[in-house]
Structures are given as C-alpha cells and as structure tokens.
C-alpha atoms as a PDB file:
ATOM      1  CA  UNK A   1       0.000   0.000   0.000  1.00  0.00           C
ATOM      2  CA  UNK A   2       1.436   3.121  -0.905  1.00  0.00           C
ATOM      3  CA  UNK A   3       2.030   6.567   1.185  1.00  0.00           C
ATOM      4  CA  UNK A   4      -1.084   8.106  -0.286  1.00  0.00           C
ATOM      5  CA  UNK A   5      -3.774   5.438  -0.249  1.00  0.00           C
ATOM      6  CA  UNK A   6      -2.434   4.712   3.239  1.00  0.00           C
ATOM      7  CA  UNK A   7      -3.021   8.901   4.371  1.00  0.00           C
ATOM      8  CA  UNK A   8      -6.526   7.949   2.521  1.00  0.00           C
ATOM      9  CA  UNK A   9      -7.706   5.135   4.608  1.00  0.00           C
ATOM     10  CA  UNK A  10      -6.304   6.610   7.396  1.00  0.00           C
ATOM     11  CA  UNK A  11      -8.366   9.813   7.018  1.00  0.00           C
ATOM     12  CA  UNK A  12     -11.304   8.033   6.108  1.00  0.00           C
ATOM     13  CA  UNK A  13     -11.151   5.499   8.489  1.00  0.00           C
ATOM     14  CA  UNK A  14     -10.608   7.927  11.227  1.00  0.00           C
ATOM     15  CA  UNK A  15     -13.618  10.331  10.081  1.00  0.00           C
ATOM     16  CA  UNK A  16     -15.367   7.378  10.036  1.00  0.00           C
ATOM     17  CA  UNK A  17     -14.934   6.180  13.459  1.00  0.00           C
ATOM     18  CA  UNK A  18     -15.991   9.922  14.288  1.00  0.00           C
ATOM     19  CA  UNK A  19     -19.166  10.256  12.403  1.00  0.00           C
ATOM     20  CA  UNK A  20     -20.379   7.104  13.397  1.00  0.00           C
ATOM     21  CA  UNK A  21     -19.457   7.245  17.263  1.00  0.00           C
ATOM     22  CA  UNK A  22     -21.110  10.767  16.989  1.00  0.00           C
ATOM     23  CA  UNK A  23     -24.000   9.297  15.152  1.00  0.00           C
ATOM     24  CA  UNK A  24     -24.975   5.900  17.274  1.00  0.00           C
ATOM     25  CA  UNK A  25     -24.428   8.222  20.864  1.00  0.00           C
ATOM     26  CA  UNK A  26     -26.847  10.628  19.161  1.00  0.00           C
ATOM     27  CA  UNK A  27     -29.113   7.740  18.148  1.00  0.00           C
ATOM     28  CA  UNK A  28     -28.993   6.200  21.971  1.00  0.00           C
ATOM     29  CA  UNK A  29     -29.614   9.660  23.503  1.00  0.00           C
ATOM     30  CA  UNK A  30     -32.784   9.934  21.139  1.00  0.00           C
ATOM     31  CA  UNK A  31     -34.149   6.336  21.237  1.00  0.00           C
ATOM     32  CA  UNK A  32     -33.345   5.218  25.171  1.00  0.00           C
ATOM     33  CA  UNK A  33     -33.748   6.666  28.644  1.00  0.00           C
ATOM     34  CA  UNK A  34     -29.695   5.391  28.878  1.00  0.00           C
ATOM     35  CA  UNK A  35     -27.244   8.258  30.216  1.00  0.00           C
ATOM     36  CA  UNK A  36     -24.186   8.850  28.018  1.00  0.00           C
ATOM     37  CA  UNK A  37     -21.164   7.129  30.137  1.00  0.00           C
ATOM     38  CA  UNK A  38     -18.049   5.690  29.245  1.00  0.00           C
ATOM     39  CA  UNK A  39     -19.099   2.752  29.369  1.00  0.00           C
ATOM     40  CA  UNK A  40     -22.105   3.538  26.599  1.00  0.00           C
ATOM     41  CA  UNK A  41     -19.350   5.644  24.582  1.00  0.00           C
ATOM     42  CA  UNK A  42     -16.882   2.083  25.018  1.00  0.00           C
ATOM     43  CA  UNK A  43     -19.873  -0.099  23.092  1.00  0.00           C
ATOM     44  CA  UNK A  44     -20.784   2.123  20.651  1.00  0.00           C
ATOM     45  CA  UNK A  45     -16.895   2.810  19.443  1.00  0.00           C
ATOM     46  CA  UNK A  46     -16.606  -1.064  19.802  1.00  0.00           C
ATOM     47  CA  UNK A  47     -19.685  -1.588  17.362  1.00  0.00           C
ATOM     48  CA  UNK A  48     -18.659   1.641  15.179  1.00  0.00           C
ATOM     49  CA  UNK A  49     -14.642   0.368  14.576  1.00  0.00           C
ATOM     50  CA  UNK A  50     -15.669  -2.787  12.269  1.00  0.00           C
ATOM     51  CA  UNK A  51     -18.378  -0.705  10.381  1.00  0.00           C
ATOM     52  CA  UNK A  52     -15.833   1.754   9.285  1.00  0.00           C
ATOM     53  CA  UNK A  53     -13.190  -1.206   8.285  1.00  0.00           C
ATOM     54  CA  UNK A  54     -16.010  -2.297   6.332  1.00  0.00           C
ATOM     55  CA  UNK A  55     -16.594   0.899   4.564  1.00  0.00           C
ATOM     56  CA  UNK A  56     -13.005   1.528   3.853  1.00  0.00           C
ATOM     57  CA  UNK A  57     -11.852  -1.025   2.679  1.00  0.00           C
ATOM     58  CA  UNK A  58     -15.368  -2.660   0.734  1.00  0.00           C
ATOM     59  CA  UNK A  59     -17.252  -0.017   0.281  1.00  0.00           C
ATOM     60  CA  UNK A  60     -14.801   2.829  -0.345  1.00  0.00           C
ATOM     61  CA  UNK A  61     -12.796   0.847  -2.717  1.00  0.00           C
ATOM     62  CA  UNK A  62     -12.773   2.094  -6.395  1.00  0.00           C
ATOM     63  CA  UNK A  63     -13.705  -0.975  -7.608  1.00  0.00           C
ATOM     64  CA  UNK A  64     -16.675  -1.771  -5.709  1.00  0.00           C
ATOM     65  CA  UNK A  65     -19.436  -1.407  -8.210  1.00  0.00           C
ATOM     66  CA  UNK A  66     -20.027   0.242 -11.441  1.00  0.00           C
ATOM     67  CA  UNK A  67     -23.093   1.615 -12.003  1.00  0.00           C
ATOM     68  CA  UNK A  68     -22.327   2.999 -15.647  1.00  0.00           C
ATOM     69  CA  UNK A  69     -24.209   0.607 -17.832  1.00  0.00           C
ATOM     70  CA  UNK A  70     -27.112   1.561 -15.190  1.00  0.00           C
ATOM     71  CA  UNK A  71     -26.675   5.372 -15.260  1.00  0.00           C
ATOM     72  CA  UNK A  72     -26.883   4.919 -19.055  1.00  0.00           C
ATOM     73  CA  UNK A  73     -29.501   2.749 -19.371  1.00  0.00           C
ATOM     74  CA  UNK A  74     -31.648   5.538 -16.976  1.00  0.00           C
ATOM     75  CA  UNK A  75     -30.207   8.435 -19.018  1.00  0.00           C
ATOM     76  CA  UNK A  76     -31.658   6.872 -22.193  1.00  0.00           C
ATOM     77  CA  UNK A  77     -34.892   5.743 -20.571  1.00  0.00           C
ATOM     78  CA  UNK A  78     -35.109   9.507 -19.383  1.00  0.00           C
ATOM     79  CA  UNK A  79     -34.171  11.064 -22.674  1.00  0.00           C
ATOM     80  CA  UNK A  80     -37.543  10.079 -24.853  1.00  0.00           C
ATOM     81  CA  UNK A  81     -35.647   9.384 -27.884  1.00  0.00           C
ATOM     82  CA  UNK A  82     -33.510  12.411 -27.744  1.00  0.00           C
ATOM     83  CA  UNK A  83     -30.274  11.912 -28.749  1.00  0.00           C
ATOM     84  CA  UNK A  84     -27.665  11.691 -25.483  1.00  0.00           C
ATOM     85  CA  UNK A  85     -23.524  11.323 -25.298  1.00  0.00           C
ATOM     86  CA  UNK A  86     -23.040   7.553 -24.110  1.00  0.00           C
ATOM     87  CA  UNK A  87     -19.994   8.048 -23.490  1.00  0.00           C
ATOM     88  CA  UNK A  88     -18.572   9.061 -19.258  1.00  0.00           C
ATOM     89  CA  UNK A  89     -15.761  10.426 -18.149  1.00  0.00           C
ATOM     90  CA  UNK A  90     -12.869   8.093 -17.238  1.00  0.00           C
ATOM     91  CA  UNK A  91     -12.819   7.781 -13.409  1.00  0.00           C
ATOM     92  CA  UNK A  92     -10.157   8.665 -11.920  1.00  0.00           C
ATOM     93  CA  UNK A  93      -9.037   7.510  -8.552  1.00  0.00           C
ATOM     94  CA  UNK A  94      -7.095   9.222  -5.788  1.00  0.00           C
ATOM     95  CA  UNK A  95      -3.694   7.787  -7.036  1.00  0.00           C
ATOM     96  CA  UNK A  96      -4.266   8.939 -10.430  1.00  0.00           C
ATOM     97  CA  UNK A  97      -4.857   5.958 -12.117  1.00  0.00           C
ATOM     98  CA  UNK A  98      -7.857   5.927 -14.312  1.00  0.00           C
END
C-alpha cells in the first residue's frame, strides 16, 4: 500500500470512526432513557470500529461497483428518444490511475 492510499484510509477510516461514534451516541440519547457514560461511549466505538473497516476497505474501494451501464440505461430511458452522449468520463481515482 502506498504513502497516499495509506493517508486515505487513514483519514477516512478515522472520520469514520468519528461520524459514526457521533451518530450511534446521538441515536442512543434519542431512542433510550440510557445516560451517556463511558461505558455507553466504550460499546458504541466497539460496534462503530468494524463498520468503518467495512466501509473503507469494501465499500470505499474504487472498484466496488459500477453503475455505468445503469446510469446509461436511466439516461436513455429519461431522454424520450432524444439523442444523449453515451460516453462518461474516465474515473479517476485518488492515485491517479484511471
């Protein structure tokens, strides 16, 4: 793994760990009666760590899915016999390979 896609991850995986923390205290504070303690805040990074492994590297990952023969097929379906580009833009990842 190179230097960049390692900062990447590393960002990602630490926003991550953040927003969901942030999000699933929220979510007990709304939902339950529980009070916010450590202990709470211990569970809910437990449960929030392999969620944002999965996301980073699965989800995240350039290759996950394609949706371009999809996006395509809906821009035709949307364009009533107009004539559309089928052609997209190269993606192009964070290392700069397309």
């Amino acid at each position: 793994m190179n230097t960049q896609r390692l900062k990447r991850f590393l960002e990602l995986f630490v926003i991550g760990i953040v927003f969901g923390v942030t999000e699933d205290v929220l979510a007990v504070v709304i939902a339950t009666d529980a009070a916010v303690t450590p202990d709470v805040i211990g569970i809910v990074v437990l449960i929030a760590i392999p969620f944002a492994v999965l996301s980073e590297l699965v989800v995240d990952h350039p290759k996950f899915l394609h949706f371009d023969r999809l996006a395509l097929r809906i821009r035709r379906g949307l364009s009533r016999g107009e004539p559309i580009d089928d052609t997209l833009p190269p993606r192009i990842h964070g290392d700069g390979t397309a």
